[in-house]
PDB file of N, CA and C in Angstrom:
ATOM      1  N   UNK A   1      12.230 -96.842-163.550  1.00  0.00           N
ATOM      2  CA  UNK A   1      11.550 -95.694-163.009  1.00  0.00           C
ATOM      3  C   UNK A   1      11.528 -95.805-161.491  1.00  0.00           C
ATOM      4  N   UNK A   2      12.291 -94.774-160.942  1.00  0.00           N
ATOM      5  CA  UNK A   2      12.251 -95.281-159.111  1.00  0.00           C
ATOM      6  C   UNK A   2      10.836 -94.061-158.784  1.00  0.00           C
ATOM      7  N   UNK A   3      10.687 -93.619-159.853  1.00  0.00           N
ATOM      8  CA  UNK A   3       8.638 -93.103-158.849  1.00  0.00           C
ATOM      9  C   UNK A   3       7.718 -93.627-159.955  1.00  0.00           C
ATOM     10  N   UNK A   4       7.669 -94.441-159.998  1.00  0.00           N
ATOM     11  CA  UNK A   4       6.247 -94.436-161.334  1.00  0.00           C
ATOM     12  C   UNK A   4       5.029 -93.742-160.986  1.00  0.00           C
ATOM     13  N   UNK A   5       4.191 -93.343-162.381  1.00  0.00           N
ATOM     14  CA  UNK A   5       3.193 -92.756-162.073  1.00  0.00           C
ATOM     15  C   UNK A   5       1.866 -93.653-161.453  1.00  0.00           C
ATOM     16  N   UNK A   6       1.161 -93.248-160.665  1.00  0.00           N
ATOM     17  CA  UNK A   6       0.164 -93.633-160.283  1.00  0.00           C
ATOM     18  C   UNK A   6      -1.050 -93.650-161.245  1.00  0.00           C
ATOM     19  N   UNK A   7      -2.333 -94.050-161.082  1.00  0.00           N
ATOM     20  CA  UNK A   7      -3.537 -94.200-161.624  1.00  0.00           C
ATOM     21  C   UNK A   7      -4.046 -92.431-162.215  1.00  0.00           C
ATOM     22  N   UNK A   8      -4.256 -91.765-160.899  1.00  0.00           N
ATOM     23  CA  UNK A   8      -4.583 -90.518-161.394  1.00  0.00           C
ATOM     24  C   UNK A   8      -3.298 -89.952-162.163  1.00  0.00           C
ATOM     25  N   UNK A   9      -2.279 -89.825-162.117  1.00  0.00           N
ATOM     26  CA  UNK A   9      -1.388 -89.611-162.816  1.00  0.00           C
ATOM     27  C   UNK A   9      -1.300 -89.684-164.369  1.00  0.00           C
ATOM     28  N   UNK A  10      -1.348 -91.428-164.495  1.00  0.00           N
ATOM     29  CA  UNK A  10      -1.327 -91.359-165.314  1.00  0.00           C
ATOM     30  C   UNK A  10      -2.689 -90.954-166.684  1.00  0.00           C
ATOM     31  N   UNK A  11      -3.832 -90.854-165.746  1.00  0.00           N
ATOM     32  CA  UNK A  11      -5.001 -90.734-166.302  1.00  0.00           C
ATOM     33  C   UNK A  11      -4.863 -88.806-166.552  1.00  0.00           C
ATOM     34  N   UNK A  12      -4.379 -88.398-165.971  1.00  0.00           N
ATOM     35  CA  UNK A  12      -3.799 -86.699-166.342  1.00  0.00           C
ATOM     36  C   UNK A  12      -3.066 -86.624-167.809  1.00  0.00           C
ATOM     37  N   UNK A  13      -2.176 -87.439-167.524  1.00  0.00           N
ATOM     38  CA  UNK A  13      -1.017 -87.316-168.407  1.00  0.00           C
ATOM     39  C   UNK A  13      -2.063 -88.260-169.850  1.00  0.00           C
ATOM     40  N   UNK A  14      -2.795 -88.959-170.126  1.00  0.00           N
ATOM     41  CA  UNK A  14      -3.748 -89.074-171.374  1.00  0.00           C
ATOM     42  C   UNK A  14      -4.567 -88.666-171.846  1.00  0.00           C
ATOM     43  N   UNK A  15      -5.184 -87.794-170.695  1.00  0.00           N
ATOM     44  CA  UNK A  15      -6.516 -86.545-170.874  1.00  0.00           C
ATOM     45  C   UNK A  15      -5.461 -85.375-172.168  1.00  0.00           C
ATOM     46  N   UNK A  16      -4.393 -84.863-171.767  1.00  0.00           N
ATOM     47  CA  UNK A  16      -3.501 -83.897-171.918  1.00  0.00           C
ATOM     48  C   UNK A  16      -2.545 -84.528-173.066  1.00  0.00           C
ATOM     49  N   UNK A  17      -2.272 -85.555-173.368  1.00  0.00           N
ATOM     50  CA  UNK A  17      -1.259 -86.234-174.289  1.00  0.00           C
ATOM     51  C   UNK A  17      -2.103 -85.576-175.632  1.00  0.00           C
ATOM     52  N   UNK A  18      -0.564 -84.804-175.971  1.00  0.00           N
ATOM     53  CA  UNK A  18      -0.680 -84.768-177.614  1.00  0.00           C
ATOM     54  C   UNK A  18      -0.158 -85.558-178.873  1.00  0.00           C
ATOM     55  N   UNK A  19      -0.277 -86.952-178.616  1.00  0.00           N
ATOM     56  CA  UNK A  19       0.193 -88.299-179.105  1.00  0.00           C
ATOM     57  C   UNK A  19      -0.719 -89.021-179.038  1.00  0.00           C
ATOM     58  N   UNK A  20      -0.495 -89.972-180.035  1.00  0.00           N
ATOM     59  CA  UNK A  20      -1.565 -91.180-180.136  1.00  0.00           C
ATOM     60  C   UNK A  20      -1.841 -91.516-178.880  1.00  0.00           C
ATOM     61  N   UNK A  21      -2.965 -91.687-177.640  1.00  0.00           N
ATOM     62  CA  UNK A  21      -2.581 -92.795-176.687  1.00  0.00           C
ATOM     63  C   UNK A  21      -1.862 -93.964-176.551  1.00  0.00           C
ATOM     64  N   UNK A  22      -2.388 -94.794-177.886  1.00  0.00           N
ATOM     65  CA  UNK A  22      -1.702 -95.772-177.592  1.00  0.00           C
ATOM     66  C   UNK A  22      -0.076 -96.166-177.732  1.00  0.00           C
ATOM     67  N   UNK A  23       0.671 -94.699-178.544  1.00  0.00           N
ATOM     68  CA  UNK A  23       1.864 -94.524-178.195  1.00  0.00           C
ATOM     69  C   UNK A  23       2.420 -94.476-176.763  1.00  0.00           C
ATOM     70  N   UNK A  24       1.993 -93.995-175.553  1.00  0.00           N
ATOM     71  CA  UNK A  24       2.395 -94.443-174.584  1.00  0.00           C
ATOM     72  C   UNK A  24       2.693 -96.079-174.073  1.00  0.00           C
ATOM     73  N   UNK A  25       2.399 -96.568-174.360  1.00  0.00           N
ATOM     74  CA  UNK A  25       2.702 -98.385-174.565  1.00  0.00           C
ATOM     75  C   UNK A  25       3.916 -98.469-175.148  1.00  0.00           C
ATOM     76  N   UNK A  26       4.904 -98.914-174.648  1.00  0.00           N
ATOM     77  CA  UNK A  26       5.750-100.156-174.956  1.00  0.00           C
ATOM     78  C   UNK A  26       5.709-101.127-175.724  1.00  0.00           C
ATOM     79  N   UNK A  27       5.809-101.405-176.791  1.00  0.00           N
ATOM     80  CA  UNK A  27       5.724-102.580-177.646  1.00  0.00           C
ATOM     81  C   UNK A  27       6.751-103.464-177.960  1.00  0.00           C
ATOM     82  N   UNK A  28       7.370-103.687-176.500  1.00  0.00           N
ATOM     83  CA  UNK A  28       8.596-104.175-176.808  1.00  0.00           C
ATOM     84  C   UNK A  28       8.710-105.923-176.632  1.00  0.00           C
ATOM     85  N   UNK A  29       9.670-106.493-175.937  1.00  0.00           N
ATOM     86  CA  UNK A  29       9.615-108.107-175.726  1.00  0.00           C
ATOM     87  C   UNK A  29       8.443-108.059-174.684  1.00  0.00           C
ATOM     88  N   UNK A  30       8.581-107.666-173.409  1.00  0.00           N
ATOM     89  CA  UNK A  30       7.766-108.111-172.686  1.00  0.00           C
ATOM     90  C   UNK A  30       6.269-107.734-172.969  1.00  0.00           C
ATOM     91  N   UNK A  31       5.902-106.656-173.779  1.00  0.00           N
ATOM     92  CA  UNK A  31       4.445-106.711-174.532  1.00  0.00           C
ATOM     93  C   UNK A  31       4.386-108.203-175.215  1.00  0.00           C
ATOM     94  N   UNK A  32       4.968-108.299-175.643  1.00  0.00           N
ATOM     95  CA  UNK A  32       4.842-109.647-176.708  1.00  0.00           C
ATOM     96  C   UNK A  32       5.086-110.850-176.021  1.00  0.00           C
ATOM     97  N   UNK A  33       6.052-111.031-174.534  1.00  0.00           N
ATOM     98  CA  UNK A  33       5.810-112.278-173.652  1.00  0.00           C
ATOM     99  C   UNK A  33       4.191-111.862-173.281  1.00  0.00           C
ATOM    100  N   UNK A  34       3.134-111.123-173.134  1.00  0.00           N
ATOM    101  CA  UNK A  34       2.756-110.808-172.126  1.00  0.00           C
ATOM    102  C   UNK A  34       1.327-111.141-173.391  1.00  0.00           C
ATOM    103  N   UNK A  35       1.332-111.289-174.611  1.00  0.00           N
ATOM    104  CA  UNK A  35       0.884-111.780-175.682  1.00  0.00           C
ATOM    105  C   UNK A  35      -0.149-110.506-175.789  1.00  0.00           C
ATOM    106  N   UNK A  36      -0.283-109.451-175.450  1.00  0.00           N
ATOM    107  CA  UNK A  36      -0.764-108.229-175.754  1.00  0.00           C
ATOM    108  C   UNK A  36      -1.185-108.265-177.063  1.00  0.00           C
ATOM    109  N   UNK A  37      -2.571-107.227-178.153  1.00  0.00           N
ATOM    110  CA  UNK A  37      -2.902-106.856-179.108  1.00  0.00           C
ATOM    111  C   UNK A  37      -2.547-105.563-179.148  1.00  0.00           C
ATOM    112  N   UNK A  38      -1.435-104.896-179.999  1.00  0.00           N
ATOM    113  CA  UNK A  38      -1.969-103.410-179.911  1.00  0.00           C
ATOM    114  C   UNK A  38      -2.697-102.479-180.531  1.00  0.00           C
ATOM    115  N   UNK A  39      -3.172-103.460-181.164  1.00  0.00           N
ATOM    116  CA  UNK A  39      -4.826-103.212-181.387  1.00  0.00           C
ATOM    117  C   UNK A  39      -5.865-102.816-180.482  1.00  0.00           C
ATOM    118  N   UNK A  40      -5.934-103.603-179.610  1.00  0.00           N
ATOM    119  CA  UNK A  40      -6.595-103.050-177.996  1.00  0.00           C
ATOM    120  C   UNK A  40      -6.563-102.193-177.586  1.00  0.00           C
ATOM    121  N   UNK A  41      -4.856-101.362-178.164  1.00  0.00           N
ATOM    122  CA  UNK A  41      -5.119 -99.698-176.832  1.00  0.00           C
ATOM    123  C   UNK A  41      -5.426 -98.506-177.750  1.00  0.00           C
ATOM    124  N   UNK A  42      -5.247 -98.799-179.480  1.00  0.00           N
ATOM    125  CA  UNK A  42      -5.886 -97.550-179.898  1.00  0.00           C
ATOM    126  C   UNK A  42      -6.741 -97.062-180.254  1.00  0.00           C
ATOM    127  N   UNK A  43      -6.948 -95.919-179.969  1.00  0.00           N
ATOM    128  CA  UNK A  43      -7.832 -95.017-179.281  1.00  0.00           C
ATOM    129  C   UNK A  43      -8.478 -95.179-177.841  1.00  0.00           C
ATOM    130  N   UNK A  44      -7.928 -96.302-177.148  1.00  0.00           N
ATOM    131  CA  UNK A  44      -8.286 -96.541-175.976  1.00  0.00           C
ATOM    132  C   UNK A  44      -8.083 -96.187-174.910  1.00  0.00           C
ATOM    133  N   UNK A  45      -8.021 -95.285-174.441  1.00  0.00           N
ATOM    134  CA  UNK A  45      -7.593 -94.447-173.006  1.00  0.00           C
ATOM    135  C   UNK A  45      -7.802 -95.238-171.533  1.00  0.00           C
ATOM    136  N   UNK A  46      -8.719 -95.732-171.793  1.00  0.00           N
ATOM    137  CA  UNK A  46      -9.037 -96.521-170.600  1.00  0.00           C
ATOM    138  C   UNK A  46      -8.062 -97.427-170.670  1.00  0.00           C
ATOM    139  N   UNK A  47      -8.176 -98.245-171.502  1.00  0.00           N
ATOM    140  CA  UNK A  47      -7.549 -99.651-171.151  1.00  0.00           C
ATOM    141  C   UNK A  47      -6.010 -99.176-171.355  1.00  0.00           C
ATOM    142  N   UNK A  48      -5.473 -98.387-171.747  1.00  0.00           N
ATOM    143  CA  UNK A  48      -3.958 -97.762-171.722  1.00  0.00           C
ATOM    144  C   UNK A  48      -3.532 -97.739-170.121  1.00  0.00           C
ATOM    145  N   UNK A  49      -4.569 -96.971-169.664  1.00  0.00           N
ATOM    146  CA  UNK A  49      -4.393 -96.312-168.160  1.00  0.00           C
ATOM    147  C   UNK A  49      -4.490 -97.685-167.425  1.00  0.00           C
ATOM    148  N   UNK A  50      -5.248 -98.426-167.737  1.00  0.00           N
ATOM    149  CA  UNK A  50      -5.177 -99.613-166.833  1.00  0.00           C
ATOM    150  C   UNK A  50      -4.028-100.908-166.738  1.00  0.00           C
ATOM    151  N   UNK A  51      -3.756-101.131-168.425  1.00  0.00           N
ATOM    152  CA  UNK A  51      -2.470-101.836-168.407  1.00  0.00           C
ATOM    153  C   UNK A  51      -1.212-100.855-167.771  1.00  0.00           C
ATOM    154  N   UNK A  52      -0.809 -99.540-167.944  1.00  0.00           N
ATOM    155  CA  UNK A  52       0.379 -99.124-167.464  1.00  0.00           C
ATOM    156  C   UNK A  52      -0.140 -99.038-166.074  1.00  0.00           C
ATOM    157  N   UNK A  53      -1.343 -98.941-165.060  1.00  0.00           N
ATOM    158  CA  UNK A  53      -1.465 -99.424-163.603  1.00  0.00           C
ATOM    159  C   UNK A  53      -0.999-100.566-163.416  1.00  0.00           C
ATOM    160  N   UNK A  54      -0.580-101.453-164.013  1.00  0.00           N
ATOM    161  CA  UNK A  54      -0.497-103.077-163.800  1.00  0.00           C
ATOM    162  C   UNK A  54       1.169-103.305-163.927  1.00  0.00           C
ATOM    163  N   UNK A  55       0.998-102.439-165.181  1.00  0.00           N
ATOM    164  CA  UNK A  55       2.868-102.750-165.808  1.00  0.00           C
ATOM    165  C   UNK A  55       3.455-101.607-166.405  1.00  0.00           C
ATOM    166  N   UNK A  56       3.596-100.940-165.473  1.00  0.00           N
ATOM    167  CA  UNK A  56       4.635 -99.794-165.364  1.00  0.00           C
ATOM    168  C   UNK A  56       5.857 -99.872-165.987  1.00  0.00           C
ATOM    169  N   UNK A  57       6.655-100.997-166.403  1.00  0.00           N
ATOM    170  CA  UNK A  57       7.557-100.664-167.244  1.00  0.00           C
ATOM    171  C   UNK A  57       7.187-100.760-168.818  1.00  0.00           C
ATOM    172  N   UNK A  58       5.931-100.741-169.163  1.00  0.00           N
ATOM    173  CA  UNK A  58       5.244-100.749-170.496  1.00  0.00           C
ATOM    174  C   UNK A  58       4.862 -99.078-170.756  1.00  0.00           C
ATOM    175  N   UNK A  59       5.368 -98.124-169.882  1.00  0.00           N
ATOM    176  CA  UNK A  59       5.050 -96.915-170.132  1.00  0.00           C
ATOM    177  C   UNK A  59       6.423 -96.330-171.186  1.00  0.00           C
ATOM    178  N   UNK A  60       5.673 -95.743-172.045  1.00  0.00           N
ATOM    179  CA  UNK A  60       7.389 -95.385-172.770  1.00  0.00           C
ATOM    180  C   UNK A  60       7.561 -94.097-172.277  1.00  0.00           C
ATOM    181  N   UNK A  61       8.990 -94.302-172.319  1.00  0.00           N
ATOM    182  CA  UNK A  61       9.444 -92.780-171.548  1.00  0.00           C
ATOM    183  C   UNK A  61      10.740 -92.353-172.917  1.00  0.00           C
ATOM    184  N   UNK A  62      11.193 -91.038-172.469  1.00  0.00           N
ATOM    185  CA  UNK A  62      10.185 -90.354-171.633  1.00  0.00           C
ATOM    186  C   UNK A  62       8.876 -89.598-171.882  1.00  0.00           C
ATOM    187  N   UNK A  63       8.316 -89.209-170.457  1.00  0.00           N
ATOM    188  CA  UNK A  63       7.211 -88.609-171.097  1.00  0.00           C
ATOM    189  C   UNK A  63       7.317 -87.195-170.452  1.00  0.00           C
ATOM    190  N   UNK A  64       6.797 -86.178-170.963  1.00  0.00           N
ATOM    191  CA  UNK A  64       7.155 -85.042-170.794  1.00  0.00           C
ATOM    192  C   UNK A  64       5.677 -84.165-170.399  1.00  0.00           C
ATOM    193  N   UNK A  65       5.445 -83.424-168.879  1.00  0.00           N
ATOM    194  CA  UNK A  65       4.265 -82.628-169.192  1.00  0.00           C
ATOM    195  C   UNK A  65       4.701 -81.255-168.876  1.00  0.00           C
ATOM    196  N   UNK A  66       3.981 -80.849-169.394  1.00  0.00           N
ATOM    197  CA  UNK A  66       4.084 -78.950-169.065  1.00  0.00           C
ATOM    198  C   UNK A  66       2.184 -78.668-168.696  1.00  0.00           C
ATOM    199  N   UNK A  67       2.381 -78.040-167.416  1.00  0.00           N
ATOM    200  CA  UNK A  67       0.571 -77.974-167.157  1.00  0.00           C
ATOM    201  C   UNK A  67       0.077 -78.638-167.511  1.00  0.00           C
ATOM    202  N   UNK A  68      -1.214 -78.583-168.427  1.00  0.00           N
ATOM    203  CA  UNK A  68      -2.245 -79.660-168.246  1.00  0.00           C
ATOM    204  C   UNK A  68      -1.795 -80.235-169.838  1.00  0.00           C
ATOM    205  N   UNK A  69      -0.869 -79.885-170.464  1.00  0.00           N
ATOM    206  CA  UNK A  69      -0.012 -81.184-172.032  1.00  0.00           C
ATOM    207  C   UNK A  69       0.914 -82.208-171.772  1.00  0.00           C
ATOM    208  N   UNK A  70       0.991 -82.834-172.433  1.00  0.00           N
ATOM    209  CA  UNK A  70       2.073 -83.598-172.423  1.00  0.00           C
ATOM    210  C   UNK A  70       2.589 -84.510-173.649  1.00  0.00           C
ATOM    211  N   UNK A  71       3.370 -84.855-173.445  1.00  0.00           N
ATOM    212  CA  UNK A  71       4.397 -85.633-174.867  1.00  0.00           C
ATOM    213  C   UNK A  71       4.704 -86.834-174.595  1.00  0.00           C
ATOM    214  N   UNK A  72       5.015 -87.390-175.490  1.00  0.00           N
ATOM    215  CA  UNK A  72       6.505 -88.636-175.353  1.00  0.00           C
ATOM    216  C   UNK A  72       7.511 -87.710-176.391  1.00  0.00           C
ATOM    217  N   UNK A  73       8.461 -87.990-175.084  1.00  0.00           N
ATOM    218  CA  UNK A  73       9.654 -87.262-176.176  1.00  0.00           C
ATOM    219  C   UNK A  73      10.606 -88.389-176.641  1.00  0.00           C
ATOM    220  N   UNK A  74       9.826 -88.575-177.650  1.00  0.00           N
ATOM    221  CA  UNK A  74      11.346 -89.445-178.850  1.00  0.00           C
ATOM    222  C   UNK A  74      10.661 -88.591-179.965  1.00  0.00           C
ATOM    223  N   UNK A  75      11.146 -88.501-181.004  1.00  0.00           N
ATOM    224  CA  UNK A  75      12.738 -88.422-180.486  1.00  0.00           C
ATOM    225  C   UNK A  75      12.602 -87.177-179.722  1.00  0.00           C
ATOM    226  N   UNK A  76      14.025 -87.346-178.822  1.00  0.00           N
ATOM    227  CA  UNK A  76      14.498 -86.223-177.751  1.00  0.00           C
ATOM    228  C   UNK A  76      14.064 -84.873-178.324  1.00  0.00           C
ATOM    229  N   UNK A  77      14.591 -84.640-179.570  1.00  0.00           N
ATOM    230  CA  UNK A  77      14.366 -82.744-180.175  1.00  0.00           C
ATOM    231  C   UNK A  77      12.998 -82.746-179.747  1.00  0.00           C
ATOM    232  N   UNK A  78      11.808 -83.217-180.005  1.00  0.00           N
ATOM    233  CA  UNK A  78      10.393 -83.044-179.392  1.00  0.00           C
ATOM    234  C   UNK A  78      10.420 -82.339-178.054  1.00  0.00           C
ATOM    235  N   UNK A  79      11.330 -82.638-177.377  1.00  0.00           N
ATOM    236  CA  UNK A  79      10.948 -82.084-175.754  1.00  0.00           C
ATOM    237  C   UNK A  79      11.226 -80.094-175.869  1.00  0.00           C
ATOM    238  N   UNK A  80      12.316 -80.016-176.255  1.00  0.00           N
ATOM    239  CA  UNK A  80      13.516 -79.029-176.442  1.00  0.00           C
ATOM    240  C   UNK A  80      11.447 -77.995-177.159  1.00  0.00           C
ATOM    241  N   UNK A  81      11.188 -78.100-178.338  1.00  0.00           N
ATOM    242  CA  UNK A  81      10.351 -77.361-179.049  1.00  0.00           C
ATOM    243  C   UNK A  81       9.386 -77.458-177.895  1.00  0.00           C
ATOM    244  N   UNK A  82       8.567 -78.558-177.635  1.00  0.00           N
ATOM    245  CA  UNK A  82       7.613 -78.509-176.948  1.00  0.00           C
ATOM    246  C   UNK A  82       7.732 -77.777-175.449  1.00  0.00           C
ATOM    247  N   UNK A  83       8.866 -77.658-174.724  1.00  0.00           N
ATOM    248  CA  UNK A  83       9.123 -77.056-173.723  1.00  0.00           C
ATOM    249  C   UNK A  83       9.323 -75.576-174.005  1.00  0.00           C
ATOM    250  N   UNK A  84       9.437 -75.194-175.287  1.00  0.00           N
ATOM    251  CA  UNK A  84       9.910 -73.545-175.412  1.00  0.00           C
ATOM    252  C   UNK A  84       8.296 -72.821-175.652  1.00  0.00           C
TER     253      UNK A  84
END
């Protein structure tokens, strides 16, 4: 990501997410070097917003907003509906 989102940013984009929060997380190797629960972020908004302030490449992308909604688009067809 050469702009990552910032704090208020990303705290927009979870107010507005029509997805689990804790789907924005990454659950990939470096969650798991990083010995993470992801248990911890669901339903957790706060602590979502605060780990992706820290570790920005734990945000899954992409993420998609239109005004005050937003998505993760995987799969991709999600964006295509949600944008029309």
């Amino acid at each position: 990501m050469k702009e990552p989102p910032d704090r208020a940013t990303l705290e927009k984009i979870v107010a507005g997410l029509e997805d689990p929060v804790e789907d924005l997380v990454r659950k990939d190797s470096t969650f798991k070097k990083l010995e993470l629960n992801a248990d911890d972020y669901v339903g957790n908004p706060e602590a979502v917003v605060d780990l992706l302030s820290e570790r920005k490449a734990l945000l899954q992308r992409p993420v998609v907003v239109k005004g005050s909604k937003a998505i993760i688009g995987r799969p991709k067809s999600r964006i295509a509906d949600f944008l029309s």
